[in-house]
Protein backbone atom coordinates (compact mmCIF):
# COMPACT_ATOMS: atom_id res chain seq x y z
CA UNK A 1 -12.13 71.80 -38.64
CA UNK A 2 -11.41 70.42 -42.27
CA UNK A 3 -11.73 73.00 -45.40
CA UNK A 4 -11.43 72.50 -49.12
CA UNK A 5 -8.93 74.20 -48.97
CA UNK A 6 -6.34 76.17 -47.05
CA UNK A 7 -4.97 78.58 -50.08
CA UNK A 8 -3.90 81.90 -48.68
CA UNK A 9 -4.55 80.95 -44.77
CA UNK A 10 -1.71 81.97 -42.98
CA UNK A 11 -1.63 81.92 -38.57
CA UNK A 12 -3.33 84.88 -37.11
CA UNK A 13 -6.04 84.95 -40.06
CA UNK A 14 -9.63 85.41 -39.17
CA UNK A 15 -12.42 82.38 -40.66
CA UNK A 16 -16.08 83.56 -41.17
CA UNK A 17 -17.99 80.19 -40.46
CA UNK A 18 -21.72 79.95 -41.75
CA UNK A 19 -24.23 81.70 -43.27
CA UNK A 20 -24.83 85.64 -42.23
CA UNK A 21 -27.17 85.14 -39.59
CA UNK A 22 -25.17 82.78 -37.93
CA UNK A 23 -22.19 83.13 -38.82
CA UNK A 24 -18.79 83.42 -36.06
CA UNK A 25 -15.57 83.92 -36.21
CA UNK A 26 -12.52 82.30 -35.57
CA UNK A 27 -9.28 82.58 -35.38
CA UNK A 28 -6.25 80.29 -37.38
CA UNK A 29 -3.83 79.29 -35.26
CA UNK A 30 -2.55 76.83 -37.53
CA UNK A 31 -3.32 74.08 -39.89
CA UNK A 32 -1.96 70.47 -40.48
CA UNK A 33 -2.29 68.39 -43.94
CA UNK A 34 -5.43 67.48 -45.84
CA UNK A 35 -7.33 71.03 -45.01
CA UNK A 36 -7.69 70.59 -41.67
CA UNK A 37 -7.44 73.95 -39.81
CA UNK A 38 -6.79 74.31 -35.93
CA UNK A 39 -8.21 77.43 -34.34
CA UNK A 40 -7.59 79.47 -31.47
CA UNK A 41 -10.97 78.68 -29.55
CA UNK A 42 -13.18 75.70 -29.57
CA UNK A 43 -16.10 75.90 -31.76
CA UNK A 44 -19.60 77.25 -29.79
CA UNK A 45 -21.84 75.81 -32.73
CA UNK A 46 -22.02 73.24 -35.14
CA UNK A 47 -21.59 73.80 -38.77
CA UNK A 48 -23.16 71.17 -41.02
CA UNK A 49 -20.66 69.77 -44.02
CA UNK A 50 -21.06 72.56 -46.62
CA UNK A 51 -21.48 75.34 -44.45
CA UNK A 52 -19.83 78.86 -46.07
CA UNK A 53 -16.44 79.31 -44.34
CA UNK A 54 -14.24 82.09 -45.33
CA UNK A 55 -11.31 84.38 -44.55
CA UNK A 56 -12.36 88.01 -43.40
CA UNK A 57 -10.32 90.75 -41.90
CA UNK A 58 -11.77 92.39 -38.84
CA UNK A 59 -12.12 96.30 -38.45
CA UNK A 60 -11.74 98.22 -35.76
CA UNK A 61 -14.67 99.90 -33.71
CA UNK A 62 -16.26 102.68 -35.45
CA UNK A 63 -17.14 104.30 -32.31
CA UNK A 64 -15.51 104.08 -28.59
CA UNK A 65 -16.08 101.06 -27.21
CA UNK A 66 -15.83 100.04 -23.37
CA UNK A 67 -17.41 97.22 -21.08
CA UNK A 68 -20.03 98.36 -18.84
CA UNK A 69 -19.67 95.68 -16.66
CA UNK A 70 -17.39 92.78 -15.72
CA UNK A 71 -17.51 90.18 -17.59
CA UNK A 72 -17.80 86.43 -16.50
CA UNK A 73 -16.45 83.33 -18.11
CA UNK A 74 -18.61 82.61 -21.14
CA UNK A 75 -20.22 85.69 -21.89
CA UNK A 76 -20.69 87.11 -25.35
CA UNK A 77 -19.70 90.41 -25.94
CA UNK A 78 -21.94 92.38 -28.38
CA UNK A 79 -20.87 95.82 -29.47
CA UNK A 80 -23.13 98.32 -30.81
CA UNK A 81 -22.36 101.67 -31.94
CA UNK A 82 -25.41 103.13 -30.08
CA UNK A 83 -27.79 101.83 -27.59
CA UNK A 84 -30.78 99.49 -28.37
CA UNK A 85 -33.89 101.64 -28.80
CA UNK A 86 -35.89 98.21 -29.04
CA UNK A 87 -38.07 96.35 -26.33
CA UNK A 88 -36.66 92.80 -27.13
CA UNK A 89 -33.65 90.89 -28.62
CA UNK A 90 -33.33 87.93 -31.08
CA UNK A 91 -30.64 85.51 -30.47
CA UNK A 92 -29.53 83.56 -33.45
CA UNK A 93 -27.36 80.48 -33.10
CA UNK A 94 -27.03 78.19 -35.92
CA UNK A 95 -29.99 76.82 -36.28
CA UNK A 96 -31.64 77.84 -32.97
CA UNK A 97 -33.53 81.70 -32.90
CA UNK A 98 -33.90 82.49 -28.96
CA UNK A 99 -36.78 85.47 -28.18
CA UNK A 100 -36.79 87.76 -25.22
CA UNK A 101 -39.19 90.65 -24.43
CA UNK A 102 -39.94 92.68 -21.52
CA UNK A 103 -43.33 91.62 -21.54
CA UNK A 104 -42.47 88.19 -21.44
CA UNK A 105 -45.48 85.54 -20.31
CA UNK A 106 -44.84 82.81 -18.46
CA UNK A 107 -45.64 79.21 -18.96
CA UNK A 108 -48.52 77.32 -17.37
CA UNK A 109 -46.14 76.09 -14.61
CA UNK A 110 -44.97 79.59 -13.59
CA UNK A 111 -41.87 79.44 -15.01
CA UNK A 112 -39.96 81.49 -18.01
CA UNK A 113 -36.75 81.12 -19.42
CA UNK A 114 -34.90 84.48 -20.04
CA UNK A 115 -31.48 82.79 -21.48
CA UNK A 116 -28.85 85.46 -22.97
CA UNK A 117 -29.56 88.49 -20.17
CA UNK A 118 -27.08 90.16 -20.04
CA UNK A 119 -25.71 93.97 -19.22
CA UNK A 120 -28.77 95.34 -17.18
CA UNK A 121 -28.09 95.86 -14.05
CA UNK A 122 -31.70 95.45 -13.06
CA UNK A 123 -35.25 94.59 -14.71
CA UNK A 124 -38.78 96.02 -13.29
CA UNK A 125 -40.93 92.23 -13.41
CA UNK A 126 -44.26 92.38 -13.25
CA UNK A 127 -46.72 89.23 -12.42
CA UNK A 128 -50.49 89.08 -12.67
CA UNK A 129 -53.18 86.30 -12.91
CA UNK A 130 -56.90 86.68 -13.50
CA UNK A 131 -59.00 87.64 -9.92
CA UNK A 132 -55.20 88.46 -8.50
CA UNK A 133 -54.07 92.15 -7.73
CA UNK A 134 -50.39 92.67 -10.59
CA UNK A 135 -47.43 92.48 -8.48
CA UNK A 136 -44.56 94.33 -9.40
CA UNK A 137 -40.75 94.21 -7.97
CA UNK A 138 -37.48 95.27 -9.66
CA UNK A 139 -34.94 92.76 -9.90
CA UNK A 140 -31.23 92.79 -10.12
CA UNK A 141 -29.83 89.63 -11.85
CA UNK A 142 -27.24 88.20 -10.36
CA UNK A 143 -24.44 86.92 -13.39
CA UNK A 144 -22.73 85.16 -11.12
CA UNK A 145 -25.18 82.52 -10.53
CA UNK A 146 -26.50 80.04 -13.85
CA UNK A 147 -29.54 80.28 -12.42
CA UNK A 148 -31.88 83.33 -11.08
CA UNK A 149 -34.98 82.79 -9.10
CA UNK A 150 -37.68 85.19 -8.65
CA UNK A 151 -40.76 84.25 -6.99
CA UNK A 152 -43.71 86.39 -6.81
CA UNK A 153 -47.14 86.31 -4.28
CA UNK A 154 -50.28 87.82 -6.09
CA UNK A 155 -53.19 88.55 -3.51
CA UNK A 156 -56.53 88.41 -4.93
């Protein structure tokens, strides 16, 4: 990644990179001539030319903090100092905002798209269709595997 400058970085520094919303953050592990700055980890979004990039220094958990879970290979780890009181989540990543709700509808085809799950160990779905009777089954995702299926069969 290239910066207008490298004043002040120094290995083991942490890089905000972006706006607020979407911003992440990196760690230096080193830098080479002409403001070009090698991290720790590869980049998981891309930052237009001009996008706010600056040194922070993290803090420490204001509040005990343990997994509740495992975690797999590519997961996100969010930590909160007290458990989310909402029905729903926004996702924000760069420039793409991801929505997911309880009460989530499906599209025409059947299918919905629950991307960023993660940390329940089980979710009460509910299906119903006009002159069908609701059907209802809990379902326990399984992280392992990219891809759940759950298939319902509504009697009229």
């Amino acid at each position: 990644m290239v910066l207008d400058s490298t004043a002040g970085l120094a290995s083991g520094n942490h890089l905000q990179i972006g706006d607020a919303v979407g911003a992440e953050i990196y760690e230096v592990s080193g830098w080479t001539g002409s403001g070009l700055v090698v991290l720790t980890s590869a980049l998981t979004t891309t930052f237009a030319v001009g996008a706010p990039a600056q040194q922070v220094t993290p803090s420490a958990p204001s509040a005990a903090t343990t997994l509740a879970r495992s975690s797999d290979a590519g997961d996100g780890v969010l930590t909160l100092v007290a458990a989310l009181s909402d029905k729903g989540i926004v996702i924000t990543d760069g420039p793409t905002t991801e929505y997911h709700w309880l009460s989530a509808i499906s599209a025409a085809t059947g299918y919905y798209r629950a991307d960023g799950i993660a940390g329940v160990k089980s979710l009460e779905l509910l299906c119903s269709a006009a002159g069908f009777t609701t059907g209802d089954q809990p379902w326990f995702p399984q992280y392992s595997d990219s891809v759940n299926v759950v298939d319902f069969r509504l009697r009229p």
